[in-house]
Protein backbone atom coordinates (compact mmCIF):
# COMPACT_ATOMS: atom_id res chain seq x y z
CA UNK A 1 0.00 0.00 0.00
CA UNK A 2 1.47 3.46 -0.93
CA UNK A 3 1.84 5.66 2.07
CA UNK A 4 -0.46 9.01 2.73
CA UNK A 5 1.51 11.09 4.91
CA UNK A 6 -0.31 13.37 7.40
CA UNK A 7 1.80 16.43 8.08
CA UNK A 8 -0.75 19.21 8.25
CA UNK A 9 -0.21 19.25 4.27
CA UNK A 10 -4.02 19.47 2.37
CA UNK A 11 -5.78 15.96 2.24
CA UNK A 12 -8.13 15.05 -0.77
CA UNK A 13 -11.46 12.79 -0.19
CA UNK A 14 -9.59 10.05 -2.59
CA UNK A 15 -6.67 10.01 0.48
CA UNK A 16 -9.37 8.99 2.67
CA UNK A 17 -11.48 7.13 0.54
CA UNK A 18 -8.22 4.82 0.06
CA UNK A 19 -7.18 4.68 3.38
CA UNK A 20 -10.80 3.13 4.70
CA UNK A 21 -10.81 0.45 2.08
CA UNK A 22 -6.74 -0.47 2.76
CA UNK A 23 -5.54 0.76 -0.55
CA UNK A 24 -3.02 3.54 1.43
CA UNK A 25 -1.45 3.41 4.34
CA UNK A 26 -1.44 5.95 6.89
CA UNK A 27 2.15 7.77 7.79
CA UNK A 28 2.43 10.50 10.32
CA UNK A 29 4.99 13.34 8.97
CA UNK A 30 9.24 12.48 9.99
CA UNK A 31 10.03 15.99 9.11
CA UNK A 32 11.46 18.03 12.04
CA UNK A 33 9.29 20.90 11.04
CA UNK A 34 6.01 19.32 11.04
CA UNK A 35 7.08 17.08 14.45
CA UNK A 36 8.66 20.16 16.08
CA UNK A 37 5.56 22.02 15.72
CA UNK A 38 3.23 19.09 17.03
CA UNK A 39 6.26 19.22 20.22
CA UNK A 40 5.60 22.72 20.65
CA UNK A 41 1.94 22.80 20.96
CA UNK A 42 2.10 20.17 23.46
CA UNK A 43 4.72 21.74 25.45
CA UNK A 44 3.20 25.17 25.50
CA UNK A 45 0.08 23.30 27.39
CA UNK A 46 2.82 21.73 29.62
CA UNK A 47 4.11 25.55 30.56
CA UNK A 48 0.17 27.29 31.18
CA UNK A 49 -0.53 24.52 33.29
CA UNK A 50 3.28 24.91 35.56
CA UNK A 51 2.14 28.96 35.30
CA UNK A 52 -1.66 28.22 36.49
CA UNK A 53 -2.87 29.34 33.08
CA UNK A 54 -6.96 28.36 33.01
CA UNK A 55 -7.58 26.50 29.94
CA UNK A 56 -11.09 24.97 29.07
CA UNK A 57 -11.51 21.45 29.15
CA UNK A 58 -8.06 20.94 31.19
CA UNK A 59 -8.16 23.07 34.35
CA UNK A 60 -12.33 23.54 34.09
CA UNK A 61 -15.09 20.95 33.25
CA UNK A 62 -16.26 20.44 30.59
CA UNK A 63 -19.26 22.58 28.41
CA UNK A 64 -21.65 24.02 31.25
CA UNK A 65 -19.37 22.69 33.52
CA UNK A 66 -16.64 25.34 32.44
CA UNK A 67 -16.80 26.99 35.49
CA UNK A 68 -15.85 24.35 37.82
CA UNK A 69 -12.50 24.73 38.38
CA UNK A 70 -10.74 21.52 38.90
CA UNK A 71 -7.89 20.90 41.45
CA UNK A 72 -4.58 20.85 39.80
CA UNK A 73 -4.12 17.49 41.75
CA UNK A 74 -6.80 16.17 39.26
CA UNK A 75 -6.15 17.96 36.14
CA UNK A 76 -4.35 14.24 35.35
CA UNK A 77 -7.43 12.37 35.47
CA UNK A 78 -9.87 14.57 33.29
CA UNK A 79 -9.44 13.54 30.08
CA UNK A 80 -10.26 10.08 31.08
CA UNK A 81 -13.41 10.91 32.59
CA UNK A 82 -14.07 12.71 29.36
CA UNK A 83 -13.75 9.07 27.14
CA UNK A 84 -15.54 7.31 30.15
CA UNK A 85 -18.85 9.23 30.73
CA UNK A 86 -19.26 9.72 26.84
CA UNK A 87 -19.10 6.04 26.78
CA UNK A 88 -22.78 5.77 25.89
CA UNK A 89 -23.32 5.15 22.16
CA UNK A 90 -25.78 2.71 20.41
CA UNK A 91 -27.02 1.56 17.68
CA UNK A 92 -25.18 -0.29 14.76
CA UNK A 93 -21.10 -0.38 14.98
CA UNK A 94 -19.30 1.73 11.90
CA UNK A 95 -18.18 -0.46 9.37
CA UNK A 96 -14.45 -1.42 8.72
CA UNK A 97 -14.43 1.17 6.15
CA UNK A 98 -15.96 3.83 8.09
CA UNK A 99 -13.96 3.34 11.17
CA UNK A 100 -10.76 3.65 9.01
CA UNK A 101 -12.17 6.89 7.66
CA UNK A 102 -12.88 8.41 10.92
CA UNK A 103 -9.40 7.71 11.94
CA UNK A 104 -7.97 9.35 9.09
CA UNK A 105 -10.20 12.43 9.30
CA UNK A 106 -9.20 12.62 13.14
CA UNK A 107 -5.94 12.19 12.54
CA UNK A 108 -5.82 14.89 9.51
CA UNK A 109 -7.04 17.54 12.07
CA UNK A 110 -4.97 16.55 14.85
CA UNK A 111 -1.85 17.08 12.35
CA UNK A 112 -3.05 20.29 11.76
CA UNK A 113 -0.54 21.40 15.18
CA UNK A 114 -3.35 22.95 16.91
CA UNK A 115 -4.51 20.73 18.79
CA UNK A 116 -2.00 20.94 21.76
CA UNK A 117 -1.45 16.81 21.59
CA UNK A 118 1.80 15.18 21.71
CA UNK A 119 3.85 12.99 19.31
CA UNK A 120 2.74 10.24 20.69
CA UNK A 121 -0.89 10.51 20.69
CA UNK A 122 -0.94 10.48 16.87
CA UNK A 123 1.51 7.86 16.57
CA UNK A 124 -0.80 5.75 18.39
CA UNK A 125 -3.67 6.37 16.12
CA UNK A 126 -0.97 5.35 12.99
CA UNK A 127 -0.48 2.45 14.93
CA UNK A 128 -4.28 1.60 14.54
CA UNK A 129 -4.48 2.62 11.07
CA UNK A 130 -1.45 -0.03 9.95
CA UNK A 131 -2.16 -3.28 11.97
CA UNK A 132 -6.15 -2.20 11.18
CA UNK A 133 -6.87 -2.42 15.11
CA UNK A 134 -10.45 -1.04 14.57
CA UNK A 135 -12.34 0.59 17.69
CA UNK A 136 -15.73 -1.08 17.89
CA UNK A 137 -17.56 2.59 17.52
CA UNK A 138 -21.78 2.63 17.60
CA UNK A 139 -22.99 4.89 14.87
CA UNK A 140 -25.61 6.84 17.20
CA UNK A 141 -25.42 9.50 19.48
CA UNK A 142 -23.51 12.55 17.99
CA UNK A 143 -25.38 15.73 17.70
CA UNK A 144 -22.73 17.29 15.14
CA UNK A 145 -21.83 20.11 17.44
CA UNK A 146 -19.33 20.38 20.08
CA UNK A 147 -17.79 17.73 17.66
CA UNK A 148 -18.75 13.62 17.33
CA UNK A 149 -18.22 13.48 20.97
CA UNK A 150 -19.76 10.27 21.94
CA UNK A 151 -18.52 7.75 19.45
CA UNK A 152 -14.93 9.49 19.30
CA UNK A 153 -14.80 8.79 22.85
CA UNK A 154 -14.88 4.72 21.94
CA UNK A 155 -11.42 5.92 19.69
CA UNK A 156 -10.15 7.86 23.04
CA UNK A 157 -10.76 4.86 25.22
CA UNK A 158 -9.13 2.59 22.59
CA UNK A 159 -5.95 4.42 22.77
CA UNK A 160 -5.54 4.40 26.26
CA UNK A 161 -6.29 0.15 25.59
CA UNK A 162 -9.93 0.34 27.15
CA UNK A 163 -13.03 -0.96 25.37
CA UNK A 164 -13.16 -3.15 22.34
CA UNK A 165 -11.90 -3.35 18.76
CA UNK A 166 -11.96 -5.48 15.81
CA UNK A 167 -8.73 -7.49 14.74
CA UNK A 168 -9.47 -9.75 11.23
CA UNK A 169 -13.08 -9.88 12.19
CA UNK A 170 -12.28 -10.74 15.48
CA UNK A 171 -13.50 -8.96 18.48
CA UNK A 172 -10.76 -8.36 21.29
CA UNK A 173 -10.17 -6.35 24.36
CA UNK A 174 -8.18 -3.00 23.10
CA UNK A 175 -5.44 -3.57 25.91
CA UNK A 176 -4.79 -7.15 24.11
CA UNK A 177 -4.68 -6.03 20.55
CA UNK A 178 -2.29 -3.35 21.99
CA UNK A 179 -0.47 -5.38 23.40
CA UNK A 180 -0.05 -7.82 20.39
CA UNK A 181 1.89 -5.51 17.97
CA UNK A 182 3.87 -3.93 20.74
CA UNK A 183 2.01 -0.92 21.19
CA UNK A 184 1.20 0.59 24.98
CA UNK A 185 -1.87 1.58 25.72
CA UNK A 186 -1.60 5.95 26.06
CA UNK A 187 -2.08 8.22 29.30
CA UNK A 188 -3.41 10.81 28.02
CA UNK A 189 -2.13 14.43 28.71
CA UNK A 190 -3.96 17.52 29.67
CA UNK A 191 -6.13 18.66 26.43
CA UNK A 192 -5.57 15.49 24.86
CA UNK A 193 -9.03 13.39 25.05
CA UNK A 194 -11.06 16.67 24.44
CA UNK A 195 -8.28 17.11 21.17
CA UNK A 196 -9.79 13.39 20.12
CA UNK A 197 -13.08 13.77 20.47
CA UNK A 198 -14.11 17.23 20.32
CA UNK A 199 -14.22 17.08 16.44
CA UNK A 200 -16.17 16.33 13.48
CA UNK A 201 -14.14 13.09 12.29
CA UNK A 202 -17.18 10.99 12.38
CA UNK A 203 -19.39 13.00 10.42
CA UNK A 204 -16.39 14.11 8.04
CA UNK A 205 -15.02 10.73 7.56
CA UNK A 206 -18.63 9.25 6.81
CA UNK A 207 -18.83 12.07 3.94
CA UNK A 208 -15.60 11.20 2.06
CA UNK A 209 -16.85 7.94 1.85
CA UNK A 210 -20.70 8.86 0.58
CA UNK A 211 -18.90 11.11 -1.70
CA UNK A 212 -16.87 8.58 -3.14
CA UNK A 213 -19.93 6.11 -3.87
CA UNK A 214 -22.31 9.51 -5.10
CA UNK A 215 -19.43 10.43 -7.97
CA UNK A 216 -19.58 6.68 -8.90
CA UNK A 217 -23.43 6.50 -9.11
CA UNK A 218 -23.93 9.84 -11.59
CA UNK A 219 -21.24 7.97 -13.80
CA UNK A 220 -23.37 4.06 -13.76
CA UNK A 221 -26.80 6.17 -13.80
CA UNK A 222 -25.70 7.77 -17.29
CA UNK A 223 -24.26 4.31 -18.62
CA UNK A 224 -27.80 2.77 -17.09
CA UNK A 225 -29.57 5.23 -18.94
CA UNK A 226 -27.85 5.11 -22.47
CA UNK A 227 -28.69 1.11 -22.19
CA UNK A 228 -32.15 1.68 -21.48
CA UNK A 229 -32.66 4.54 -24.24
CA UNK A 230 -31.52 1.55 -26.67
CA UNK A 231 -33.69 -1.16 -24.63
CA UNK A 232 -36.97 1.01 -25.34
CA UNK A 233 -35.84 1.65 -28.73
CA UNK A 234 -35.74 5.68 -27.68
CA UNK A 235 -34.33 8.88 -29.62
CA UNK A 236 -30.97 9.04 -28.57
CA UNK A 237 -30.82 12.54 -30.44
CA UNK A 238 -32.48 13.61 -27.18
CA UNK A 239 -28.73 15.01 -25.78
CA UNK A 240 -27.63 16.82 -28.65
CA UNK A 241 -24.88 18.81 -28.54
CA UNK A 242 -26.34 22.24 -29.60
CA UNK A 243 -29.55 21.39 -27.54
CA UNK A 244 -27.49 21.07 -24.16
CA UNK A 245 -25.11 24.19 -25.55
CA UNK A 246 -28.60 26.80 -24.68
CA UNK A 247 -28.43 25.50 -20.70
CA UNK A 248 -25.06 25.56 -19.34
CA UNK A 249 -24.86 23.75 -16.85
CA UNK A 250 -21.59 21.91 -16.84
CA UNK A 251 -22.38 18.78 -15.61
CA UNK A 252 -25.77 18.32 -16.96
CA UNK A 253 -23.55 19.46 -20.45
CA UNK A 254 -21.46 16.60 -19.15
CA UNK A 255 -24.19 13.93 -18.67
CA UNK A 256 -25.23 14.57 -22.29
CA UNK A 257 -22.19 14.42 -23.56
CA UNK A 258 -21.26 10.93 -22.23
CA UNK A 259 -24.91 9.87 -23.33
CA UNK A 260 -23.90 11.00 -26.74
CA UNK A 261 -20.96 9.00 -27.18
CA UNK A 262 -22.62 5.51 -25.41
CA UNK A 263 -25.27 6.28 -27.93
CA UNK A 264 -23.01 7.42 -31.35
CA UNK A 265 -25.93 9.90 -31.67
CA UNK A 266 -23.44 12.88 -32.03
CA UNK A 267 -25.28 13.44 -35.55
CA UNK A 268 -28.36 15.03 -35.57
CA UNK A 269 -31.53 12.87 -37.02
CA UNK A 270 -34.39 14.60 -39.09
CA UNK A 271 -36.33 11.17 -39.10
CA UNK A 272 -36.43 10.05 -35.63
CA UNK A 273 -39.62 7.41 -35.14
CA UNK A 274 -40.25 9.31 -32.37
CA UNK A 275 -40.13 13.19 -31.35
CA UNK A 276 -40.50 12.83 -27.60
CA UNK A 277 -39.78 10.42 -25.25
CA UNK A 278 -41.09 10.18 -21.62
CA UNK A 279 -39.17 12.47 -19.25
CA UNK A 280 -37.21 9.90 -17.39
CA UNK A 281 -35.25 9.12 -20.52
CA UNK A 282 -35.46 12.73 -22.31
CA UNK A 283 -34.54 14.57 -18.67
CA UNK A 284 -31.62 12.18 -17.77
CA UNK A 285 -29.53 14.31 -18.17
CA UNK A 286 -31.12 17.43 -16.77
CA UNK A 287 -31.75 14.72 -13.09
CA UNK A 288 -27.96 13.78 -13.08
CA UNK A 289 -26.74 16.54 -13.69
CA UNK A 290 -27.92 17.81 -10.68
CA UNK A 291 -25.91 15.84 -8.57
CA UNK A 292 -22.58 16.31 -11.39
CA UNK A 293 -23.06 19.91 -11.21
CA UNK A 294 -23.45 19.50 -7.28
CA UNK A 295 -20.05 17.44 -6.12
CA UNK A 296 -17.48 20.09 -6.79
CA UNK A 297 -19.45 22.46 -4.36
CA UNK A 298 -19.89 19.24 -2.12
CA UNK A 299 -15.96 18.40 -2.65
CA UNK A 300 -14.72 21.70 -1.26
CA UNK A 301 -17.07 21.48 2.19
CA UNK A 302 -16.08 18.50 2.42
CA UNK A 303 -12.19 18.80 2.12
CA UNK A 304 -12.36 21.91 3.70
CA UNK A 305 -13.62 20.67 7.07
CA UNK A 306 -11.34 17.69 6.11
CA UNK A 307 -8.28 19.57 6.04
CA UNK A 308 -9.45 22.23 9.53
CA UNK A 309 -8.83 21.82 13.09
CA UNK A 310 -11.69 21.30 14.39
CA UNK A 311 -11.61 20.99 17.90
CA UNK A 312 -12.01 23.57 20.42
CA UNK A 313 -10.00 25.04 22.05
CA UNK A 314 -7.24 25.34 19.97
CA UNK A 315 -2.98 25.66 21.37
CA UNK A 316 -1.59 28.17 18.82
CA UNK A 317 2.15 27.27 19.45
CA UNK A 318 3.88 29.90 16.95
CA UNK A 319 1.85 32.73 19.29
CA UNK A 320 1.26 30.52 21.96
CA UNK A 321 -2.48 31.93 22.42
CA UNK A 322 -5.32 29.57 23.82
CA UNK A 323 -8.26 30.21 21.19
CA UNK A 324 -11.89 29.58 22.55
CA UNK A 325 -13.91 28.71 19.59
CA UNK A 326 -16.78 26.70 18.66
CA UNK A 327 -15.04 25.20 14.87
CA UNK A 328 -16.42 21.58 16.38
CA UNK A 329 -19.34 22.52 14.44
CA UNK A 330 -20.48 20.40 11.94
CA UNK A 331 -22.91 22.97 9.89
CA UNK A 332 -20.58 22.65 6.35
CA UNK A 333 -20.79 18.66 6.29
CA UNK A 334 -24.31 18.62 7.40
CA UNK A 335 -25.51 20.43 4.28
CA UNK A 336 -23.24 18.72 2.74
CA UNK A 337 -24.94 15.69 3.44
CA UNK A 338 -28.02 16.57 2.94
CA UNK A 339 -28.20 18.17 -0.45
CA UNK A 340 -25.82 14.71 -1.40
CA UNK A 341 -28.62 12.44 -0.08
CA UNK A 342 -31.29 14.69 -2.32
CA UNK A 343 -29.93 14.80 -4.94
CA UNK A 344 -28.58 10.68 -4.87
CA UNK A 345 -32.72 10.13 -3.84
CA UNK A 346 -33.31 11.94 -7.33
CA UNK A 347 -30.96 9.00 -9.16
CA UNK A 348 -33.15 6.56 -7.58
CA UNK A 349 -36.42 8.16 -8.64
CA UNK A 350 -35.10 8.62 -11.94
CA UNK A 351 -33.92 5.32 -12.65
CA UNK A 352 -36.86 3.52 -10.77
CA UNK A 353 -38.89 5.65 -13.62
CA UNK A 354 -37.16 4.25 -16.03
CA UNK A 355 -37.69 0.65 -14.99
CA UNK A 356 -41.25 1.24 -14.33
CA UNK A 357 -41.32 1.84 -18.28
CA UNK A 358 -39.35 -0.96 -19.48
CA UNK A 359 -40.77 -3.91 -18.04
CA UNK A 360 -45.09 -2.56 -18.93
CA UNK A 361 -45.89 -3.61 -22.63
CA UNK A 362 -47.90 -0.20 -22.94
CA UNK A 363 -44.64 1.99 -22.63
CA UNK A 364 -41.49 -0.32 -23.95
CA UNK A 365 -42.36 -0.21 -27.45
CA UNK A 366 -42.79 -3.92 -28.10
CA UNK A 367 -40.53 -5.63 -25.96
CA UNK A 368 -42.49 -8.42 -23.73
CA UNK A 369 -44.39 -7.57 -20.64
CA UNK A 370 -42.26 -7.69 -17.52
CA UNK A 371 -39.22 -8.44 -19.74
CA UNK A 372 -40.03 -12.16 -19.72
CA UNK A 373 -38.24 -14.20 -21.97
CA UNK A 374 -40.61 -17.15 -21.89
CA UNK A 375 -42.07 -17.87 -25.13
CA UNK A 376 -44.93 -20.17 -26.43
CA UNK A 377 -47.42 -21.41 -23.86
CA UNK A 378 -45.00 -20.86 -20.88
CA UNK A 379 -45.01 -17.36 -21.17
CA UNK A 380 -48.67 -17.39 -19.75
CA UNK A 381 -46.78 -18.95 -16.09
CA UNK A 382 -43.86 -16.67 -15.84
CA UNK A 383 -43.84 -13.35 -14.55
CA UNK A 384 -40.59 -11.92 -15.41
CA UNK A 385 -39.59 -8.99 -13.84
CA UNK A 386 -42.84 -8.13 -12.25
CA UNK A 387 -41.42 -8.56 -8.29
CA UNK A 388 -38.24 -6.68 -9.41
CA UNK A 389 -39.73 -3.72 -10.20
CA UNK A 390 -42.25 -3.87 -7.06
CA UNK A 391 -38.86 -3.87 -4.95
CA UNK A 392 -36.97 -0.68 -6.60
CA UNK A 393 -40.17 1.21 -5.77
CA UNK A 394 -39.97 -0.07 -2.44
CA UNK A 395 -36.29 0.89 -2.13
CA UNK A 396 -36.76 4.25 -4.16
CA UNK A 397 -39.90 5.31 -2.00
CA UNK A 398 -37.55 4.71 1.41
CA UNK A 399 -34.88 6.52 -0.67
CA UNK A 400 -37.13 9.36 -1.09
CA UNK A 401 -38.58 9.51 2.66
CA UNK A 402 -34.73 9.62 3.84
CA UNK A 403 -34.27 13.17 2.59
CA UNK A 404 -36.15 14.86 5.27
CA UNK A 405 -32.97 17.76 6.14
CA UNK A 406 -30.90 16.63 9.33
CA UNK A 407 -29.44 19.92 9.64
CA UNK A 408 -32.58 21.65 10.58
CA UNK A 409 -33.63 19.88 13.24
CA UNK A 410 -31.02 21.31 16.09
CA UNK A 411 -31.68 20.50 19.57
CA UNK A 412 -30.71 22.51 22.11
CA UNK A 413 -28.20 19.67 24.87
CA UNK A 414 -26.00 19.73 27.83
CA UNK A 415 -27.47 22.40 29.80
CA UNK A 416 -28.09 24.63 27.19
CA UNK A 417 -24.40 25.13 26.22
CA UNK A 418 -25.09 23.42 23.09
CA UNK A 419 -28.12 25.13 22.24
CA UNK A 420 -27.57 24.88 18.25
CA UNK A 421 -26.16 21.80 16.82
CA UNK A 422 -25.46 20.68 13.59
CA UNK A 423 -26.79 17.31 13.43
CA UNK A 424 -23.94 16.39 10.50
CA UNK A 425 -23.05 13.19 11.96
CA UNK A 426 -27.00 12.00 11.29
CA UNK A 427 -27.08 13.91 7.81
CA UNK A 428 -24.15 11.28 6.87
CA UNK A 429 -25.93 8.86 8.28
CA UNK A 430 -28.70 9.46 6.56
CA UNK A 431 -27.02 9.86 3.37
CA UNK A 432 -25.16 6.56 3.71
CA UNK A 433 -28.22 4.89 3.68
CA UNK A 434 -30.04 6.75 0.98
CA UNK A 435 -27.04 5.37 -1.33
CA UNK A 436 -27.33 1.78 0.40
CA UNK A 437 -31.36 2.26 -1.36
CA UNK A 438 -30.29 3.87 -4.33
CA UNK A 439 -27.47 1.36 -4.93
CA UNK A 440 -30.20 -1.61 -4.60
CA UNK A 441 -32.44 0.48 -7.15
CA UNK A 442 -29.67 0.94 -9.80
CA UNK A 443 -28.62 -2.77 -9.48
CA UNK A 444 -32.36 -3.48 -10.26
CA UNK A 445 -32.06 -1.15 -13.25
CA UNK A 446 -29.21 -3.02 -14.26
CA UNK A 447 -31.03 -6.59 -14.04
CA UNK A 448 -33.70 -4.68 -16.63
CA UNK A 449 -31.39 -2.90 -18.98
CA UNK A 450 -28.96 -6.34 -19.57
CA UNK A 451 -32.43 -8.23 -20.42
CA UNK A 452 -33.95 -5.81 -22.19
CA UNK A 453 -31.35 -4.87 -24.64
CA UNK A 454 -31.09 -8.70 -25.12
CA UNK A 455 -34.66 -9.05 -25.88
CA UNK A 456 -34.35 -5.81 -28.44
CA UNK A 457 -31.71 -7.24 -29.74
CA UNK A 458 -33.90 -10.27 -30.68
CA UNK A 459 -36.23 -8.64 -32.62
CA UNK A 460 -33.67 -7.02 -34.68
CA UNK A 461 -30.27 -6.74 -34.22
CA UNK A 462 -28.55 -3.56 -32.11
CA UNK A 463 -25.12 -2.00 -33.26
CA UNK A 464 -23.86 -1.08 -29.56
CA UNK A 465 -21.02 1.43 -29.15
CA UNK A 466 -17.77 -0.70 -27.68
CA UNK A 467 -19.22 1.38 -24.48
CA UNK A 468 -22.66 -0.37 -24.15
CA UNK A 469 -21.34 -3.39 -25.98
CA UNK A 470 -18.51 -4.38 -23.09
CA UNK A 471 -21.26 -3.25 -20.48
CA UNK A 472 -23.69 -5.55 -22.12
CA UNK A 473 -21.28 -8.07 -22.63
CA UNK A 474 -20.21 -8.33 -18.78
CA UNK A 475 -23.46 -8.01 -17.42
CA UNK A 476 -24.37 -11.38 -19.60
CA UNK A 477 -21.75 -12.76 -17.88
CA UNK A 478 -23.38 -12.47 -14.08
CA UNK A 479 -26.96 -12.91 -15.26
CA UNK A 480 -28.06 -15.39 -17.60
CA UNK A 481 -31.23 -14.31 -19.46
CA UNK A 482 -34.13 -14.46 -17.40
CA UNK A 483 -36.50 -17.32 -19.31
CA UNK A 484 -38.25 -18.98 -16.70
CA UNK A 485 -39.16 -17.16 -13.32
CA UNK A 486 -36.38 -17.67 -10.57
CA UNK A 487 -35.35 -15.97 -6.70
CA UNK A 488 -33.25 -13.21 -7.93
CA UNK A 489 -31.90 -12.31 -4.90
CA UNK A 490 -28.72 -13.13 -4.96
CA UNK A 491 -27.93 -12.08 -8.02
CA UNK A 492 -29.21 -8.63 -7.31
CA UNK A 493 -26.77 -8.71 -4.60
CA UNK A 494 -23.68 -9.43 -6.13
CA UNK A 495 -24.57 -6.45 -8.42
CA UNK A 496 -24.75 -4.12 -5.52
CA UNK A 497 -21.50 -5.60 -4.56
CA UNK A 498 -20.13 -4.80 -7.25
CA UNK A 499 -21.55 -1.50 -7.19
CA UNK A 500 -20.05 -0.62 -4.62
CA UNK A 501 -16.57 -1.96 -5.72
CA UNK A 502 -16.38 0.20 -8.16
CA UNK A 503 -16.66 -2.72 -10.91
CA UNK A 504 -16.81 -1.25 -14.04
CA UNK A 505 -14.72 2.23 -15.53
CA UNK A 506 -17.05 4.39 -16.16
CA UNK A 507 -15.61 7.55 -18.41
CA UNK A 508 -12.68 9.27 -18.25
């Protein structure tokens, strides 16, 4: 695995993105610049607390509790009681992949070198990254603001070899795991647990990744559509060049232009057999190009907050200033998040449209109802795609009912010292699963467009572009033809799979 060194030097989603699914490995910076400055932030915390500075969250409680004043004979034990009482998450445990994320995005803002942590503490979390020790981290219970405070105290308490992780699959005390690859578990030092968890690495971690899958679904919806323009036996003259040239929107422009070259329909038709089809194939481009034309905008929140400290407060060691802030605020990822999961919903919709039309004899233009291939006397018995399509609506209606904005529904927590949150963490929730729905919708779509190009290209045979021709060809290769009725299931599955793997190059 090539190496992604965090030094404080600008991160990009792919980094991340890499790093959860063990492409990269994770490298903490060997220059004596970038360690010297980490030093000196640590040590100018070491110096306030010999000269009785006050500094939040490591001579004071914490939030409301900032004006408790806590004995300097206890300042030790603080950031452990931080990790312990935040020990309270629930729900389902991150993935593999999102755990890895999260501890790249905390350790990208912890390299910023103003976070007033020591060497140590981030070598720790490298050591996690390479030997994949994975804190076991519950999904629920972050509000977004005053950082992802609950489930980055299951990272905190890892580090310091409490609680559990995941080694191989295998579920093991953290001091054991430790303890295996020569690690020892961390005491941490003033301002270090409210450093770790006083953040939005949950929330910005989870985005990199829903980024990463969004970019790859506006690519497969366009391919998916070009296969299902030829499958109804559309006007592929629909995304002409000059036509897209009067509304400028780059990546709608984009959309059509891809559609144009799957579809070698870069030359105008006067004789079309048809003027107008049905929006969900004439508006393709116009519904992904929403999300195109959205995922720059979405890129630079995202890489932005990736690439911030984020913790509060912050050790400025260069004018050795303490700096009470509130940037543990996750208000850029959560709309982030949830004008992603919109517009990904909108995919869904689109495509289940497009299904919906295929598969009813009144709209497919003579292919077979359902997209049965049973002929003769056993067509009467087999129902074809029927169930198939009653699923993607399913799937595409929970899509839909998932886009209710996160970031609008702040409540006001702890005493009314975080009276407006972000809610970003649950925004990337949320938009994690309305790609886990839309995914399952376009592998449906996929199921449809392999058999009915097939059957189209019964009644009279297509001349693909090499595009639609290799896409074609390899879907042939996981599905058979569907003749007789059978459980789909797990073929559908192995689609989304491969979905989400990333299995096919999709445009340059």
């Amino acid at each position: 695995m090539s190496p992604i060194t965090f030094d404080g030097q600008r991160l990009a989603i792919e980094d991340i993105v890499a790093l959860a699914h063990r492409q990269a490995s994770a490298e903490i910076g060997r220059t004596p610049q970038f360690q010297g400055r980490i030093q000196a932030g640590a040590d100018f915390v070491t110096r306030l607390l010999a000269e009785d500075g006050v500094i939040y969250g490591v001579t004071t409680g914490y939030g409301d509790s900032c004006t408790v004043a806590v004995p300097p004979a206890l300042v030790a034990e603080l950031p452990h009681h931080l990790y312990a009482y935040h020990g309270i998450g629930a729900g389902a445990l991150l993935s593999p992949e999102q755990t890895r994320a999260v501890l790249g995005a905390r350790l990208a803002s912890l390299c910023q070198g103003l976070s007033g942590v020591s060497l140590d503490l981030l070598r720790q979390i490298e050591t996690l990254l390479t030997h994949d020790i994975l804190p076991l981290i519950p999904s629920e219970g972050s509000v977004g603001a005053s950082g992802d405070l609950t489930p980055l105290s299951y990272l905190a308490a890892v580090l310091c070899g409490e609680r559990e992780v995941s080694v191989n699959g295998e579920t093991l005390p953290a001091a054991e795991a430790l303890r295996a690859v020569g690690a020892t578990p961390l005491r941490l030092r003033p301002k270090e647990g409210l450093a770790i968890m006083n953040g939005t690495a949950v929330m910005t971690g989870l985005a990199c990744l829903a980024f990463a899958r969004a970019d790859y679904l506006a690519k497969l919806a366009t391919r998916i559509t070009a296969m299902n323009v030829v499958a109804s036996a559309g006007n592929a003259h629909h995304f002409d060049a000059t036509l897209f040239a009067a509304k400028p929107h780059a990546g709608q422009q984009r959309v059509a232009e891809r559609l144009r070259a799957d579809l070698a329909s870069d030359k105008p038709s006067r004789n079309d057999h048809r003027l107008q089809d049905r929006y969900s194939l004439r508006c393709a481009p116009h519904v992904i190009g929403v999300l195109e034309d959205t995922l720059p905008w979405l890129r630079q929140l995202i890489e932005n907050e990736l690439n911030s400290a984020n913790d509060n407060p912050l050790i400025d060691p260069v004018e050795e200033r303490v700096l009470h802030g509130g940037h543990f605020y996750g208000g850029h990822i959560a709309m982030a998040m949830d004008t992603l999961k919109t517009a990904v919903a909108n995919i869904a919709d689109l495509l289940d449209r497009q299904l919906a039309l295929l598969v009813d004899a009144r709209y497919n233009h003579g292919l077979p109802a359902n997209l049965s291939g049973a002929q003769g006397q056993r067509a009467a018995i087999n129902h074809g795609l029927k169930a198939l399509q009653i699923s993607a609506s399913a799937w595409t209606a929970e899509a839909l009912k998932q886009t209710m904005p996160a970031s609008v529904f702040s409540r006001s927590t702890e005493c009314h010292n975080q009276d407006k949150v972000s809610m970003g963490t649950i925004a990337a929730r949320d938009a994690l699963r309305v790609l886990e729905l839309t995914e399952q919708v376009v592998a449906a779509t996929l199921i449809a467009a392999r058999q009915g190009v097939e059957l189209r290209d019964k009644q009279a045979p297509l001349a693909l572009t090499p595009n639609l021709a290799a896409m074609q060809g390899d879907l042939v290769e996981r599905l058979p033809l569907i003749v007789e009725d059978r459980a789909l299931d797990r073929e559908l599955c192995g689609l989304v799979d491969a979905i989400r793997g990333q299995a096919w190059s999709l445009y340059a």
